[in-house]
Protein backbone atom coordinates (compact mmCIF):
# COMPACT_ATOMS: atom_id res chain seq x y z
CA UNK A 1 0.00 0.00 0.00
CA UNK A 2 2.73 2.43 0.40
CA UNK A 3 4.54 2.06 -2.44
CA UNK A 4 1.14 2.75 -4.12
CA UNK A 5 0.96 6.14 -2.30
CA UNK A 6 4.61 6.46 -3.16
CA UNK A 7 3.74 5.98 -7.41
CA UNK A 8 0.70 8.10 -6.79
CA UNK A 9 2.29 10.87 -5.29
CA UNK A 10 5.22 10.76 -7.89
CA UNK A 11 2.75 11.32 -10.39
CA UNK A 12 1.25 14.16 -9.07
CA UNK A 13 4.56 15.72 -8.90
CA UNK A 14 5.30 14.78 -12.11
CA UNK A 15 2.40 16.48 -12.91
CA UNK A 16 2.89 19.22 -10.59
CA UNK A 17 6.50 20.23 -12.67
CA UNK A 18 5.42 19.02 -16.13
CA UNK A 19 9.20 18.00 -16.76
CA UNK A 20 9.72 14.81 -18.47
CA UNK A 21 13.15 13.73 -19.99
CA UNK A 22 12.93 10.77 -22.58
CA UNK A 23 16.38 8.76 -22.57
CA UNK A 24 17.28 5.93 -23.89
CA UNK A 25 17.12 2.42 -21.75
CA UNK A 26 20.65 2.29 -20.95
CA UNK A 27 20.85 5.83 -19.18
CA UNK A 28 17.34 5.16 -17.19
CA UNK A 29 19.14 2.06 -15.55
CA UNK A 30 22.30 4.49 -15.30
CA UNK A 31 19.80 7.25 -13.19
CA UNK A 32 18.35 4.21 -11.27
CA UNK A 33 22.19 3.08 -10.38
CA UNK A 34 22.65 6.47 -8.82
CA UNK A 35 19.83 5.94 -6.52
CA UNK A 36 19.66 3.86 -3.61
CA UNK A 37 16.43 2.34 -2.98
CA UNK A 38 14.89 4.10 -6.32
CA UNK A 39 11.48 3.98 -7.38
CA UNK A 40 10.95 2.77 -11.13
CA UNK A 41 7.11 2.63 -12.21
CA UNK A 42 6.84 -0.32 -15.15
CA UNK A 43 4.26 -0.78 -17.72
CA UNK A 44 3.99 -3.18 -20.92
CA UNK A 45 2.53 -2.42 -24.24
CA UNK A 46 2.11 -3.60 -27.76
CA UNK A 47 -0.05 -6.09 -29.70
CA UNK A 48 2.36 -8.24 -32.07
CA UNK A 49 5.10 -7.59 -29.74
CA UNK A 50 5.52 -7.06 -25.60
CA UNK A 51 7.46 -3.44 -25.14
CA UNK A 52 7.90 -1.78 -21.86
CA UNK A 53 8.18 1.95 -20.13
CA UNK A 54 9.74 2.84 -17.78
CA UNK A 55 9.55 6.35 -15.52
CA UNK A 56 11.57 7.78 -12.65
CA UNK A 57 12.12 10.49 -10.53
CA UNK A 58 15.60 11.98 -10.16
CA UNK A 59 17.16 15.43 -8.76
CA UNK A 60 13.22 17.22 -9.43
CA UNK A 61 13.17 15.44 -12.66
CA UNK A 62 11.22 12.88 -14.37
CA UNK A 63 13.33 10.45 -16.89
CA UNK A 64 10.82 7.79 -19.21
CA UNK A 65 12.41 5.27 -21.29
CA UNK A 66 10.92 2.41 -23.89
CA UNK A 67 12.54 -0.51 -24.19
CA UNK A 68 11.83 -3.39 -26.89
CA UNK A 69 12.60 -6.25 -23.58
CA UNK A 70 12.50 -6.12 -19.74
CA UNK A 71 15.34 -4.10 -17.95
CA UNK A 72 17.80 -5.42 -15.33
CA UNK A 73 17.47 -2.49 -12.19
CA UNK A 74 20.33 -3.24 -9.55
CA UNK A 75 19.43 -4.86 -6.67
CA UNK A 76 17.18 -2.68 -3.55
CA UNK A 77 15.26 -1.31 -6.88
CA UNK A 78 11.43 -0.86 -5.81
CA UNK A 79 9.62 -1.86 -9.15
CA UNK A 80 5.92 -0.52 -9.68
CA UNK A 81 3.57 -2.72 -12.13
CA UNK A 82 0.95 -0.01 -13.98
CA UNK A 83 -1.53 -0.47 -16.05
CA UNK A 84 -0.10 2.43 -18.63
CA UNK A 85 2.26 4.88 -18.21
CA UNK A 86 0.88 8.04 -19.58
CA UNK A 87 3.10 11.01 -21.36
CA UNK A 88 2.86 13.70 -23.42
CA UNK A 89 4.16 13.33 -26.49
């Protein structure tokens, strides 16, 4: 339940700041590595193929990432299951 609050409240500050950085996959896991104990909301998407997005929060800012197959986050990690991640494009 509180990592629920934790995602939710994330999002509203994501929200809040409008700032959204799209990297590729190998620099998201590169912000997550500078994080101990980082939050990384996951969602999957597609319909011939599985793809997956990925959003965290770093330093006041958001970084989102799609990946064609699942990432590796180090160890201590907190990974979030969504339905959809939602950004503007």
């Amino acid at each position: 339940m509180a990592a629920t609050a934790a995602a939710a409240a994330a999002m509203q500050a994501l929200k809040a700041s409008g700032v959204i950085v799209h990297v590729e996959p190998q620099e998201i896991l590169r912000v997550v590595s500078q994080q101990s104990g980082a939050l990384v909301v996951r969602s999957t998407f597609g319909i011939l193929s599985t793809h997956y997005s990925y959003i965290t929060s770093y330093k006041g800012l958001a970084f989102y990432a799609k990946s064609p197959t699942p990432l590796e986050f180090p160890a201590g990690t907190e990974l979030i299951d969504a339905k959809s991640i939602w950004v503007p494009g």
